[in-house]
PDB file of N, CA and C in Angstrom:
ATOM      1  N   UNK A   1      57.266 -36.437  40.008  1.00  0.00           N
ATOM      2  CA  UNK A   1      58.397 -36.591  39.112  1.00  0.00           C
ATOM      3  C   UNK A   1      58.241 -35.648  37.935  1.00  0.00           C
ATOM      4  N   UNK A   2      59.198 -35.106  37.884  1.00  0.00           N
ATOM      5  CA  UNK A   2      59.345 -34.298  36.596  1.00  0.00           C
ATOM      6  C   UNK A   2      60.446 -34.884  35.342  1.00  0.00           C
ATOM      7  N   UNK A   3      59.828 -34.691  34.288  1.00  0.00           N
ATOM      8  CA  UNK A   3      60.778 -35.368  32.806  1.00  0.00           C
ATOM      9  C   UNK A   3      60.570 -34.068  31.860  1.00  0.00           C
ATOM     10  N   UNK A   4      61.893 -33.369  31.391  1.00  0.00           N
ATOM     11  CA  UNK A   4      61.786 -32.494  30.335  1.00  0.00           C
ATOM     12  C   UNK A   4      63.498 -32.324  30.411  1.00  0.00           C
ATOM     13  N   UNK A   5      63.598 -31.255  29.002  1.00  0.00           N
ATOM     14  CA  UNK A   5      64.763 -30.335  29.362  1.00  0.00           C
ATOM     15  C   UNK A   5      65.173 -29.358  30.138  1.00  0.00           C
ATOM     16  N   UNK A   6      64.093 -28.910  30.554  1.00  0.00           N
ATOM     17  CA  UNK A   6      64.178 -27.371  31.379  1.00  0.00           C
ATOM     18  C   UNK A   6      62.978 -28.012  32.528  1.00  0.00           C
ATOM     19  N   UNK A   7      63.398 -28.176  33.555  1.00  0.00           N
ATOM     20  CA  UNK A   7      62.303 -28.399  34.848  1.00  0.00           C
ATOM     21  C   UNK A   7      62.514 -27.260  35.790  1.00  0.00           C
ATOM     22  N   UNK A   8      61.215 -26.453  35.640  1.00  0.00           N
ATOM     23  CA  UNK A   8      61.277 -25.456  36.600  1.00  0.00           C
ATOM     24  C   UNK A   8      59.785 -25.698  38.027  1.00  0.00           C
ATOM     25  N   UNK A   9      60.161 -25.675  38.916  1.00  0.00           N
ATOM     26  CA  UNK A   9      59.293 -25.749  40.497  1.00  0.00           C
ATOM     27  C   UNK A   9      59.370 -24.984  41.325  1.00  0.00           C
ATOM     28  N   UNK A  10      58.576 -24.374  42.000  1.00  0.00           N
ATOM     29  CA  UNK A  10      58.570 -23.732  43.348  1.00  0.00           C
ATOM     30  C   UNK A  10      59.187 -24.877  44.703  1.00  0.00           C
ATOM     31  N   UNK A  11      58.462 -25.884  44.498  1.00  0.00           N
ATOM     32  CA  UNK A  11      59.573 -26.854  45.682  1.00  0.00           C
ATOM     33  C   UNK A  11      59.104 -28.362  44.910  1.00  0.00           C
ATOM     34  N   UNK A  12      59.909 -29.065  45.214  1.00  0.00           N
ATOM     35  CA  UNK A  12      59.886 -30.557  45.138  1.00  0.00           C
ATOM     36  C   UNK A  12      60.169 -31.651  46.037  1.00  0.00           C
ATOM     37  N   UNK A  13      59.780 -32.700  46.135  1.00  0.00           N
ATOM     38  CA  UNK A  13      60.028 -33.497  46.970  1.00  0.00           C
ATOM     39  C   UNK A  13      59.999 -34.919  46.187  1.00  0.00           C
ATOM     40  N   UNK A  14      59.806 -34.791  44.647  1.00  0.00           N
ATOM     41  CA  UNK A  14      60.065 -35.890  43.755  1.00  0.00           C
ATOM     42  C   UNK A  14      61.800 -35.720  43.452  1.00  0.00           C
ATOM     43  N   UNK A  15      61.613 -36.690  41.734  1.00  0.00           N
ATOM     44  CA  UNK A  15      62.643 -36.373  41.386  1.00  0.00           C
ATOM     45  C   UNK A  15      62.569 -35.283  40.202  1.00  0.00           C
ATOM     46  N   UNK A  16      63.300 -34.615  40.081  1.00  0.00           N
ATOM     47  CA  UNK A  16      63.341 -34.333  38.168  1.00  0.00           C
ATOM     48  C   UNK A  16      64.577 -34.558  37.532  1.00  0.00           C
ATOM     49  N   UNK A  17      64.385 -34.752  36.611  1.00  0.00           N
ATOM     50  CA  UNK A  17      65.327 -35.728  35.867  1.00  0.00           C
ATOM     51  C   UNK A  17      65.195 -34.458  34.362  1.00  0.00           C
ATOM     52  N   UNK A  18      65.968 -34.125  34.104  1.00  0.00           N
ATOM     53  CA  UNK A  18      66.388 -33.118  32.857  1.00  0.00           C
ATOM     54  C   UNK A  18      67.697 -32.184  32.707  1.00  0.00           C
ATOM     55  N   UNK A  19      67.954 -31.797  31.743  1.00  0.00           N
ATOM     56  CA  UNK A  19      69.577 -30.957  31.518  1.00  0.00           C
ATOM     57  C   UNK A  19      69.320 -29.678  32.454  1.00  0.00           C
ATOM     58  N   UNK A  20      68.489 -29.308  32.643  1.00  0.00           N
ATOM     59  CA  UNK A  20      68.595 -28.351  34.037  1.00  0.00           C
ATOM     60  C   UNK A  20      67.274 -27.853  35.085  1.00  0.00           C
ATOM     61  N   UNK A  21      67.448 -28.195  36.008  1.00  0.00           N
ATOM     62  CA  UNK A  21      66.668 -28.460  37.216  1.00  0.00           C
ATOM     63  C   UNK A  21      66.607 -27.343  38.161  1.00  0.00           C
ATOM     64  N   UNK A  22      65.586 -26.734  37.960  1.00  0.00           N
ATOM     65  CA  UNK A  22      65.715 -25.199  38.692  1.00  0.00           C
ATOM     66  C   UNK A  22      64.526 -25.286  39.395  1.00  0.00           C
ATOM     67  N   UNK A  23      64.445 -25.661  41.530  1.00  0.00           N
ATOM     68  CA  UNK A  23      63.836 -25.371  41.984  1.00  0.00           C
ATOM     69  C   UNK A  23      63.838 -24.489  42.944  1.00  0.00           C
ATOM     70  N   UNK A  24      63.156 -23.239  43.172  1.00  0.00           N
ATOM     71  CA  UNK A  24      63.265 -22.012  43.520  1.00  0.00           C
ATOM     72  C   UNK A  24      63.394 -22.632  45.199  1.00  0.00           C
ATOM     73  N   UNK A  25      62.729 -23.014  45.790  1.00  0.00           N
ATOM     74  CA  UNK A  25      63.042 -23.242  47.354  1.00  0.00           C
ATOM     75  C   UNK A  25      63.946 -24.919  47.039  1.00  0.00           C
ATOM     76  N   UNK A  26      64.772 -24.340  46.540  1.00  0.00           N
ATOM     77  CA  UNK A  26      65.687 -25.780  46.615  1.00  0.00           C
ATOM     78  C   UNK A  26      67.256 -25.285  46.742  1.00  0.00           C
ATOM     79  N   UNK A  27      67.924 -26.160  46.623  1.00  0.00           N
ATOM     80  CA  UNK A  27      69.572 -26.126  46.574  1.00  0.00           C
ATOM     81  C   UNK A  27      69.947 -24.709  45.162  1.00  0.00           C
ATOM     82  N   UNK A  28      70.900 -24.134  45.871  1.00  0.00           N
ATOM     83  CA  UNK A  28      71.320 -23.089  44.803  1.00  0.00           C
ATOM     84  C   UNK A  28      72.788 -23.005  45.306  1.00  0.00           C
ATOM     85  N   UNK A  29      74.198 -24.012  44.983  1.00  0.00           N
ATOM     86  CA  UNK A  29      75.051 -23.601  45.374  1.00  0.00           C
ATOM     87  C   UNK A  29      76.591 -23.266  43.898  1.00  0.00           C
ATOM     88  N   UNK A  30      77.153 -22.016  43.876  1.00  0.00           N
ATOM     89  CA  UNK A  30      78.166 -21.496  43.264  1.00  0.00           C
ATOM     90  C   UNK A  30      79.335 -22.653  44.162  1.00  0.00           C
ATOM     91  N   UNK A  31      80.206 -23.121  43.205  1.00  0.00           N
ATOM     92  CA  UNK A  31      81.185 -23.827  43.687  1.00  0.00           C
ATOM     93  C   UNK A  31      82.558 -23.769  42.719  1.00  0.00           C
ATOM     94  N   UNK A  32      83.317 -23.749  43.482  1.00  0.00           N
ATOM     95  CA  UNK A  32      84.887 -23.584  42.681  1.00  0.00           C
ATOM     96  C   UNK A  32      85.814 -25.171  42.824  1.00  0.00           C
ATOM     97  N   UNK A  33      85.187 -26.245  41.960  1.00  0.00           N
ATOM     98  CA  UNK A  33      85.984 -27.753  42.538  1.00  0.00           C
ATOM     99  C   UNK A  33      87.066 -27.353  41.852  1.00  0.00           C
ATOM    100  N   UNK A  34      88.188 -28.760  42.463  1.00  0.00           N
ATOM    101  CA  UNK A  34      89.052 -28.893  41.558  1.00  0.00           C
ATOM    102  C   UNK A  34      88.974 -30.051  40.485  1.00  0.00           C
ATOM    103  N   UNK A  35      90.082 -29.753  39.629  1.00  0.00           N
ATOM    104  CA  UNK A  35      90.399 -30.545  38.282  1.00  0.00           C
ATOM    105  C   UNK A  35      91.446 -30.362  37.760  1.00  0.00           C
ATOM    106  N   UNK A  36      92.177 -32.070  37.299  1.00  0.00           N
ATOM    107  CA  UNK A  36      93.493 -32.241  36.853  1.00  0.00           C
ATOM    108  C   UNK A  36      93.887 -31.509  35.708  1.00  0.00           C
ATOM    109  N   UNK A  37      92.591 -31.228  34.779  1.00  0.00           N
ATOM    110  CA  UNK A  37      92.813 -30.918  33.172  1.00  0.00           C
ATOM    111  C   UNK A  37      92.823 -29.012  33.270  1.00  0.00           C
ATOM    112  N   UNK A  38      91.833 -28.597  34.012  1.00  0.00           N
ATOM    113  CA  UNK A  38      91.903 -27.254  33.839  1.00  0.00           C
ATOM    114  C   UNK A  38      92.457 -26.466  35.433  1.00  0.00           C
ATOM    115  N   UNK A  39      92.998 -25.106  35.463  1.00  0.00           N
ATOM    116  CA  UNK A  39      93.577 -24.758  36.896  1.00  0.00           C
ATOM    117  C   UNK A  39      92.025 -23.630  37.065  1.00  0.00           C
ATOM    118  N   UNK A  40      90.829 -23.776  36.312  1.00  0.00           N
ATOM    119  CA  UNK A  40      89.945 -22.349  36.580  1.00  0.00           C
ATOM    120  C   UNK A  40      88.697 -22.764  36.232  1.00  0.00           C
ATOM    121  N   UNK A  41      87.345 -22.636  37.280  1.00  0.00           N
ATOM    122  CA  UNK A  41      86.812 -23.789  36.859  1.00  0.00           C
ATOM    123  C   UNK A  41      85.370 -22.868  37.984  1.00  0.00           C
ATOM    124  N   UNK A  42      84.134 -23.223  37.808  1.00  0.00           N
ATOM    125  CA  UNK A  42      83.324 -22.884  38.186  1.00  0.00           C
ATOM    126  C   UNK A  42      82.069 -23.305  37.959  1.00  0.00           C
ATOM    127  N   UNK A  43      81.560 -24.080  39.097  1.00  0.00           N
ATOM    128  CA  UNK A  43      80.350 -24.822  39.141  1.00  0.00           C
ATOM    129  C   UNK A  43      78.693 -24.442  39.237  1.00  0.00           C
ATOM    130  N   UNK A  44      77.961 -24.922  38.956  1.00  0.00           N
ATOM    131  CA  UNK A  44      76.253 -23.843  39.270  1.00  0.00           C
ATOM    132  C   UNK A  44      75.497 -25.045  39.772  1.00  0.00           C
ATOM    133  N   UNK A  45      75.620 -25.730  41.224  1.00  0.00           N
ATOM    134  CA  UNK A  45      74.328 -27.137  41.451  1.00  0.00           C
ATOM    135  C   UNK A  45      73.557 -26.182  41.299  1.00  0.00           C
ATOM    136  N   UNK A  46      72.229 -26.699  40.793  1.00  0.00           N
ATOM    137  CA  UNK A  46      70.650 -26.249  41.370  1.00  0.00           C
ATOM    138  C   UNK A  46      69.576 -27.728  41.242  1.00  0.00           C
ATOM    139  N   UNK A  47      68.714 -27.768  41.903  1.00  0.00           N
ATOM    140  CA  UNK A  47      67.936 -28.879  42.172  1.00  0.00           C
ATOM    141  C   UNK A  47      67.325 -29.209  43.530  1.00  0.00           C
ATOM    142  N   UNK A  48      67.107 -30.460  43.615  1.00  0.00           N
ATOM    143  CA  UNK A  48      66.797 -30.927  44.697  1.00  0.00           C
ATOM    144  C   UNK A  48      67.556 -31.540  45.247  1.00  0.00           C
ATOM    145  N   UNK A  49      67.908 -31.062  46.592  1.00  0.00           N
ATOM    146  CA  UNK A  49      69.489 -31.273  47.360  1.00  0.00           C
ATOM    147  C   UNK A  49      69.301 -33.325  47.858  1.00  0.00           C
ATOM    148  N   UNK A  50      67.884 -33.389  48.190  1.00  0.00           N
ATOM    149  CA  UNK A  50      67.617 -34.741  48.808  1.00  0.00           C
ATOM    150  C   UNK A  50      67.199 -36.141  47.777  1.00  0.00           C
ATOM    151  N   UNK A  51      67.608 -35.347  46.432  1.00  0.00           N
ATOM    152  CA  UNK A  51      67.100 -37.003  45.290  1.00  0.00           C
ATOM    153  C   UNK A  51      68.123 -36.380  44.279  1.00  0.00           C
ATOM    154  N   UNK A  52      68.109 -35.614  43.232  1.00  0.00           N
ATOM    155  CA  UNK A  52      68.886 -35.298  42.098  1.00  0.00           C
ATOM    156  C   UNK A  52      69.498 -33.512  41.560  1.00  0.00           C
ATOM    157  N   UNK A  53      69.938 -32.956  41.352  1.00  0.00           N
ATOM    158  CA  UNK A  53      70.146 -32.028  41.414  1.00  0.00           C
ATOM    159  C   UNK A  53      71.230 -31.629  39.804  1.00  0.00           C
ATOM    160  N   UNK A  54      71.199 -30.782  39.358  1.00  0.00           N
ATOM    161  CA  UNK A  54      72.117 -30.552  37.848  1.00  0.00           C
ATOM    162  C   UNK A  54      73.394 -29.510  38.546  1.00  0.00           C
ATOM    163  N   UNK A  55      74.109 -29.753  37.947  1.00  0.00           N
ATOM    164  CA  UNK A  55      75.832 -29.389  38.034  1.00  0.00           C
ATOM    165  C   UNK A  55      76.176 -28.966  36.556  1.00  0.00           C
ATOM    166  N   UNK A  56      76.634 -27.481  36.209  1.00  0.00           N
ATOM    167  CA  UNK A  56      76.415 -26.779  34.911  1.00  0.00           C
ATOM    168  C   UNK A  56      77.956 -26.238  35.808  1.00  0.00           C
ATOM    169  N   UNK A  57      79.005 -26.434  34.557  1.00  0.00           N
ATOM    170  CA  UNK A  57      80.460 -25.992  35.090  1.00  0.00           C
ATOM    171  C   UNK A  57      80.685 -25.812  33.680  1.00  0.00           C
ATOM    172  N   UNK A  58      81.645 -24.413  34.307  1.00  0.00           N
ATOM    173  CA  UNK A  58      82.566 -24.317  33.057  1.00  0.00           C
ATOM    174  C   UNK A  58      83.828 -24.422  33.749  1.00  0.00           C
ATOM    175  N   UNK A  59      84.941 -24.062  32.640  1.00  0.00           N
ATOM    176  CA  UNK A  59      86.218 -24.530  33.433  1.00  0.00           C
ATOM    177  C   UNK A  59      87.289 -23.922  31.654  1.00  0.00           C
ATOM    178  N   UNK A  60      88.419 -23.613  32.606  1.00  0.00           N
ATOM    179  CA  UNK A  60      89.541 -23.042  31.209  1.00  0.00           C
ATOM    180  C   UNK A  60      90.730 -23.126  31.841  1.00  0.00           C
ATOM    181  N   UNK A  61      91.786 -23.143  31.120  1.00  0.00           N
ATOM    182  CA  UNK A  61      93.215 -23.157  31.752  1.00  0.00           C
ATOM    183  C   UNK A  61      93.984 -22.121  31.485  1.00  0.00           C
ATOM    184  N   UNK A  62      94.021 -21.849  32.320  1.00  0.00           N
ATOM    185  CA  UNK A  62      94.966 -20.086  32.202  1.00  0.00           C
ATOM    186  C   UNK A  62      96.269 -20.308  32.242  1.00  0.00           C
ATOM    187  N   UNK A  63      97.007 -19.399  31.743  1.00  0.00           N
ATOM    188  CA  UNK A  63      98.249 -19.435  32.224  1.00  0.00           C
ATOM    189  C   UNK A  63      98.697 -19.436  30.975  1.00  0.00           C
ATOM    190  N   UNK A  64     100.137 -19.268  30.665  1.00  0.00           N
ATOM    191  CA  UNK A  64     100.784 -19.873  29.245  1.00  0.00           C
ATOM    192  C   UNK A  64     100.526 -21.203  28.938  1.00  0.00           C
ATOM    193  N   UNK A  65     100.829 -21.735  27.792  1.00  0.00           N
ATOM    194  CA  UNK A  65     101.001 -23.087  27.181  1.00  0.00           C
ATOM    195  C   UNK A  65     102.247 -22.578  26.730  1.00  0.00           C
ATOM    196  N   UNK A  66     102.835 -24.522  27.127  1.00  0.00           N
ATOM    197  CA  UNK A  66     104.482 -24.427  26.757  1.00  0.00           C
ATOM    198  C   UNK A  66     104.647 -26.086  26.982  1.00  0.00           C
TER     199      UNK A  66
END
């Protein structure tokens, strides 16, 4: 188990638990979800795909306001 802000590993098979979870032979996926509030939006999982993993998104709404 790992506990900090920044958890960095070569592999894991615990958990880590912190604001960002970076294990090099682990999950690394770019993702585009959707959302009601913004139309533009872009996700970063990294972690451990089989216990916990961090989700770092940004997101903006384009277009005019009116």
């Amino acid at each position: 188990m790992q506990l900090g802000l920044i958890n960095i590993a070569d592999t894991s098979e615990g958990y880590s638990i912190g604001l960002i979870n970076i294990v090099v032979k682990g999950m690394h996926r770019l993702v585009s979800p959707p959302n009601e509030v913004t139309n533009t939006n872009v996700a970063f999982k990294t972690g451990n795909k089989k216990k916990l993993y961090s989700i770092l998104e940004v997101g903006m709404r384009a277009g005019r306001q009116g």
